[in-house]
Protein backbone atom coordinates (compact mmCIF):
# COMPACT_ATOMS: atom_id res chain seq x y z
CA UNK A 1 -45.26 -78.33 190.28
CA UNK A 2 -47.40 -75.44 189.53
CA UNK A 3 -51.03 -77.03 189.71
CA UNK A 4 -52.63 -78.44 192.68
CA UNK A 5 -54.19 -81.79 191.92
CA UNK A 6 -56.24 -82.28 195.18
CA UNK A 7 -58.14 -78.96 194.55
CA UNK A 8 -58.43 -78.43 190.91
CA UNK A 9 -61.11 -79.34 188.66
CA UNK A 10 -60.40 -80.59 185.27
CA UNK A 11 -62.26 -80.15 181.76
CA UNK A 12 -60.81 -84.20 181.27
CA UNK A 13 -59.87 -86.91 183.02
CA UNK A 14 -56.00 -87.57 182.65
CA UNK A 15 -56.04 -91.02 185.64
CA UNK A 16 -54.01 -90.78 188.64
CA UNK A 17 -50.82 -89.54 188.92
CA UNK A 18 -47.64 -91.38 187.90
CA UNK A 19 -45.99 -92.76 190.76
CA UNK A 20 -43.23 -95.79 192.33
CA UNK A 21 -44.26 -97.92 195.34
CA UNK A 22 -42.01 -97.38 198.23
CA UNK A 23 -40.19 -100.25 199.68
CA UNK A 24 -42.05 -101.64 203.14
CA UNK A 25 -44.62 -98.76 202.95
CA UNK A 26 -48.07 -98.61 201.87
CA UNK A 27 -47.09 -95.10 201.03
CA UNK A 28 -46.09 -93.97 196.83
CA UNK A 29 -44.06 -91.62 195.40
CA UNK A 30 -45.36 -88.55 193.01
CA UNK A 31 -43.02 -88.64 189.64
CA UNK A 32 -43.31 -85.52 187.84
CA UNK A 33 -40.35 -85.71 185.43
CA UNK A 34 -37.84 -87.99 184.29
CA UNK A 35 -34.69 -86.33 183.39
CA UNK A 36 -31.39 -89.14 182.36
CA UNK A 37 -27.62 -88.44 181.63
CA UNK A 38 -26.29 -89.79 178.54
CA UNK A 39 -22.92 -91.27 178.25
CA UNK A 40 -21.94 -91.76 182.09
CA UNK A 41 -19.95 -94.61 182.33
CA UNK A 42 -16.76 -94.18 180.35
CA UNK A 43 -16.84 -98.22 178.67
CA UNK A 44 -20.60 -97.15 177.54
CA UNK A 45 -19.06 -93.94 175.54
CA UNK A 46 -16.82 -96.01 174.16
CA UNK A 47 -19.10 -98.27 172.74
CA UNK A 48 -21.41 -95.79 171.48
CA UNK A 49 -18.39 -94.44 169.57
CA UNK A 50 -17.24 -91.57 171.67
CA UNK A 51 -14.38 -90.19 173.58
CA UNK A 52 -15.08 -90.89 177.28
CA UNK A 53 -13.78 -87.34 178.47
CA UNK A 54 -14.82 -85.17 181.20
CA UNK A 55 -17.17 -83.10 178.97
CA UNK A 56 -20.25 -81.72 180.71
CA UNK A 57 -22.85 -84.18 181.33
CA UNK A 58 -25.68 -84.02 179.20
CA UNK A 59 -29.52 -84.96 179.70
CA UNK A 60 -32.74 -85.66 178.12
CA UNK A 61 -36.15 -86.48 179.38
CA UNK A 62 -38.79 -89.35 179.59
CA UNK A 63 -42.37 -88.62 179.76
CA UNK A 64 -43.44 -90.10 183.42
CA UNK A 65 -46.28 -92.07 182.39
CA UNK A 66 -43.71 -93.90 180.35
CA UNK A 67 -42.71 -95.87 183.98
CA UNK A 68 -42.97 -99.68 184.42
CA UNK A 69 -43.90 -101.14 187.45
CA UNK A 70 -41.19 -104.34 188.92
CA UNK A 71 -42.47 -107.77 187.75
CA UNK A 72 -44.42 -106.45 185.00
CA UNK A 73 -45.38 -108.05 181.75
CA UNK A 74 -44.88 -105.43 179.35
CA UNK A 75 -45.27 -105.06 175.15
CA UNK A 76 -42.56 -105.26 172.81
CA UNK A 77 -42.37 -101.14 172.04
CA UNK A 78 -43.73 -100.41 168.35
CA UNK A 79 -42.16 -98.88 165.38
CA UNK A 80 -38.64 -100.58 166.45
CA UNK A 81 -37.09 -103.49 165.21
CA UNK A 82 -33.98 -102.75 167.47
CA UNK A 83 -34.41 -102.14 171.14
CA UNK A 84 -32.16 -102.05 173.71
CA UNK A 85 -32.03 -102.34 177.24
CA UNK A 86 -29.81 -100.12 179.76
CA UNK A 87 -29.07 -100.52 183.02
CA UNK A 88 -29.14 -97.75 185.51
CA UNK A 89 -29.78 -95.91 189.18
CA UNK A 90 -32.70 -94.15 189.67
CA UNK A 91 -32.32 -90.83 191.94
CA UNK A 92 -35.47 -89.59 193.35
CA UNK A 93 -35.59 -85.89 194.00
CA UNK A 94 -37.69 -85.10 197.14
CA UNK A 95 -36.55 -81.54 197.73
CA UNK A 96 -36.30 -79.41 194.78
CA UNK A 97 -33.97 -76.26 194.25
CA UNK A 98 -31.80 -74.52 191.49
CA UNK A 99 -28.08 -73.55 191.27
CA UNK A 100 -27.49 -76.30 193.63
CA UNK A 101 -23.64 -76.79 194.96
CA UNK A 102 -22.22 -80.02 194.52
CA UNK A 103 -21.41 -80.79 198.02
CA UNK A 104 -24.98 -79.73 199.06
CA UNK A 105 -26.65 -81.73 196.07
CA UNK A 106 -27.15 -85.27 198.94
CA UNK A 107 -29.29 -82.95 200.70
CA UNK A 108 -31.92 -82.94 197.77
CA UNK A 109 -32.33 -86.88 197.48
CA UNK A 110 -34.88 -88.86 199.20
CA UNK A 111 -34.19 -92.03 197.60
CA UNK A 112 -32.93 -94.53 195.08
CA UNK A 113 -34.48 -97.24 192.69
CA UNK A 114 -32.98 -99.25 190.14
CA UNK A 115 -34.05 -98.41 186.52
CA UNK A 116 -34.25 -99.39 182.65
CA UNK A 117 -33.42 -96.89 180.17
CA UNK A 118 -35.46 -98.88 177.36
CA UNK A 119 -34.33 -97.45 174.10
CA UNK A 120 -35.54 -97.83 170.11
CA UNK A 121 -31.73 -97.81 169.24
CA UNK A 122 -32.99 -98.05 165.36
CA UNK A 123 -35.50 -94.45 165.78
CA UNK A 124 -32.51 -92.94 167.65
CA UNK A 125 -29.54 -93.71 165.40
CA UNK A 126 -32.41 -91.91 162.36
CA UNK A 127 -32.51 -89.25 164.10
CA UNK A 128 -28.80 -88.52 165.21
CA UNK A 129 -27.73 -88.88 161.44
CA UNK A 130 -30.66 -86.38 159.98
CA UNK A 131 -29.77 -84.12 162.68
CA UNK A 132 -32.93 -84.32 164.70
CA UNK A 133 -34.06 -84.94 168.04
CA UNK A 134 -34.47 -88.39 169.39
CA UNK A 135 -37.18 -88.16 171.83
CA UNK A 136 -39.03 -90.82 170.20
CA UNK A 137 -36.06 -92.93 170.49
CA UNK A 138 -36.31 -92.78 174.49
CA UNK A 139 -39.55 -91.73 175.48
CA UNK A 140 -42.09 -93.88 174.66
CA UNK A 141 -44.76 -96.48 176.15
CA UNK A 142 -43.56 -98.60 178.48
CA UNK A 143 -39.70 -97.02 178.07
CA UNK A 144 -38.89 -96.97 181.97
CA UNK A 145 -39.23 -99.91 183.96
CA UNK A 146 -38.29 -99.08 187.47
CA UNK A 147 -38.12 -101.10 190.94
CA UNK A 148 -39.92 -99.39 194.42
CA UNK A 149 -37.82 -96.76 195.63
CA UNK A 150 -35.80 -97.60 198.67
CA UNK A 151 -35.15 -93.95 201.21
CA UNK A 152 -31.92 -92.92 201.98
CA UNK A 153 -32.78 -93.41 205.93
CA UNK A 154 -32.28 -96.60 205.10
CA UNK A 155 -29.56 -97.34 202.26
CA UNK A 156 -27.56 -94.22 202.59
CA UNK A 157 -25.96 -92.64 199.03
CA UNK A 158 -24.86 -95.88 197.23
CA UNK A 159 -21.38 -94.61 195.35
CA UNK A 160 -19.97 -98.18 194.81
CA UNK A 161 -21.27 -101.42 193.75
CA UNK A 162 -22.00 -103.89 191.30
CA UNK A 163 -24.37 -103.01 188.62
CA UNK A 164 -25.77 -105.88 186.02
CA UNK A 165 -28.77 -106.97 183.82
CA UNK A 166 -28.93 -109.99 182.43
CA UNK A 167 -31.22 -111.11 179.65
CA UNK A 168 -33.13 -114.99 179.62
CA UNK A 169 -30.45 -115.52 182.45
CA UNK A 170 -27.45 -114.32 180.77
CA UNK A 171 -25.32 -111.40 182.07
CA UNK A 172 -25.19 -108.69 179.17
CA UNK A 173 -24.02 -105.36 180.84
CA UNK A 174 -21.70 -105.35 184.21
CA UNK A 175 -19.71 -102.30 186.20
CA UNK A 176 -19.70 -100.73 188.90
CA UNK A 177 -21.42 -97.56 190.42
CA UNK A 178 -17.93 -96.05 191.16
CA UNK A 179 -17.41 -96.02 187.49
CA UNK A 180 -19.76 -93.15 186.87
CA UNK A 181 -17.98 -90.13 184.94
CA UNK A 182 -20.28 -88.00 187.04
CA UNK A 183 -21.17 -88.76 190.31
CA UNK A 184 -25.18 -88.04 191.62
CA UNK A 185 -24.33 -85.18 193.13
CA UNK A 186 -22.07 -83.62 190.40
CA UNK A 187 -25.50 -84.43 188.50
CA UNK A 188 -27.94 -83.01 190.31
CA UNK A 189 -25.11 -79.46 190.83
CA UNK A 190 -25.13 -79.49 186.95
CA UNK A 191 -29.10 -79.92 186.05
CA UNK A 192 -29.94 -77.90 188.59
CA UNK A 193 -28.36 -75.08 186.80
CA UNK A 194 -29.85 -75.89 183.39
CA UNK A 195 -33.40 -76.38 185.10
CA UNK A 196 -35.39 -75.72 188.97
CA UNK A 197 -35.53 -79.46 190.16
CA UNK A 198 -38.76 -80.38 191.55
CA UNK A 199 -39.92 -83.09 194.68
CA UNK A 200 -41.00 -85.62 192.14
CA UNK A 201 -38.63 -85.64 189.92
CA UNK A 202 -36.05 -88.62 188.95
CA UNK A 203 -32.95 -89.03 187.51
CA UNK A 204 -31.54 -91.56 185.71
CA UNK A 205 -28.01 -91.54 185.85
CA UNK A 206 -26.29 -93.47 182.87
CA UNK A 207 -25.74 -97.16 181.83
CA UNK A 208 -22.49 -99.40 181.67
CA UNK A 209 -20.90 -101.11 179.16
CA UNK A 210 -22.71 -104.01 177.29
CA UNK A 211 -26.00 -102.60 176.32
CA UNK A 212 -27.40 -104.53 173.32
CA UNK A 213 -31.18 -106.04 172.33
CA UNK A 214 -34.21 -107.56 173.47
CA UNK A 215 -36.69 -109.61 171.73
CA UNK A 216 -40.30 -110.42 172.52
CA UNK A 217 -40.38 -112.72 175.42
CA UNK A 218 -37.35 -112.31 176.59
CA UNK A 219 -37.04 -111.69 180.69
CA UNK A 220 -35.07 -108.83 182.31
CA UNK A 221 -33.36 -108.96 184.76
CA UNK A 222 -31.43 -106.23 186.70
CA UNK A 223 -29.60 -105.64 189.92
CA UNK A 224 -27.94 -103.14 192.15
CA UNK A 225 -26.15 -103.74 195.21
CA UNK A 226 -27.99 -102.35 198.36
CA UNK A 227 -30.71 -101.16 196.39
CA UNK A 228 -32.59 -103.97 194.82
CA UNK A 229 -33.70 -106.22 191.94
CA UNK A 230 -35.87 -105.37 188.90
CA UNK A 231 -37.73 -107.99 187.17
CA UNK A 232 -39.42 -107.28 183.70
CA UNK A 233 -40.64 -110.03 181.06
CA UNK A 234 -41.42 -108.64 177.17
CA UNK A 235 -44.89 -110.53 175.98
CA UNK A 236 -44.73 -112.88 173.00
């Protein structure tokens, strides 16, 4: 990142910076971009109606200030009457770098989280048939609840276990991280030739099978093995 926020001085006020707590730490972690992978689990594909192949991995982007804090009691997102929750590991970036080899990519992570890809399934599926972008399908207020970020000094490079959210106590989407088409460090390789990743910067790395809606008042909750438990409840 370009701009140096402890020196600068600004024509407006923007608030602090949008960050995760750290897990046992007082300490946070800067976000500066969210960048996700579409279509990484080969069930999910399936489901959205596509062919689960080895095709490069694609990506899109949340605004940062769209990130939910665990145990939060969040709004029911507007201009939807169909939104969806999806499950997924968060990758947190703390060395940046571009053209990145795969089996150097590990090198670049400096932790993990566990993550909601909240989307406005109705705004996207609009947008795909006119041809358009569906930003506003993804990115939006409140779009990316996220749990505090555990280091890899301490939980390694999960590349297997269970992954689940369940909705008002009932299991809707289940797998397992092996299952990923593309594996975090075949992701980070592949965006880091598209774009320069920056400390800061996460990754959401796809959902599996099962995603499906939420209503107001309805309680989230997901899980990944070794790296922790997200809690979020939808206001009435």
């Amino acid at each position: 990142m370009n701009d140096d926020r402890r020196s600068a001085h600004y024509a407006i006020d923007m608030g602090p910076m949008p960050s995760l707590p750290i897990a046992g730490s007082d300490l946070r972690f800067p976000v500066g971009r969210i960048y996700c992978v579409g279509r990484n689990y080969a069930e999910h594909a399936r489901e959205m109606g596509h062919d689960p192949t080895r095709e490069p991995p694609f990506f899109f982007m949340k605004a940062a200030n769209s990130l939910v804090q665990n145990n939060a009691t969040i709004n029911f997102p507007r201009a939807s009457k169909d939104v969806h929750h999806e499950i997924e590991l968060v990758v947190a970036i703390g060395t940046g770098g571009k053209n990145i080899p795969v089996e150097q990519a590990l090198e670049h992570v400096w932790g993990y989280g566990v993550g909601l890809d909240m989307t406005r399934r109705d705004l996207q599926g609009e947008a795909k048939k006119m041809g358009r972008p569906w930003e506003m399908g993804k990115s939006f207020d409140e779009s990316a609840p996220c749990t505090a970020l555990k280091p890899v000094a301490e939980i390694g490079h999960p590349a297997k276990g269970a992954i689940w959210v369940k909705v008002n106590g009932q299991v809707k989407q289940q797998g397992d991280l092996s299952q990923q088409i593309w594996n975090v460090q075949e992701q980070i390789a592949y965006l880091s030739n598209l774009i320069t990743l920056e400390p800061g910067d996460l990754i959401f790395t796809g959902t599996p099978a099962g995603v499906g809606p939420v209503n107001p008042g309805d309680k989230l909750e997901g899980h990944i093995d070794s790296v922790g438990d997200l809690v979020i409840q939808y206001a009435r």
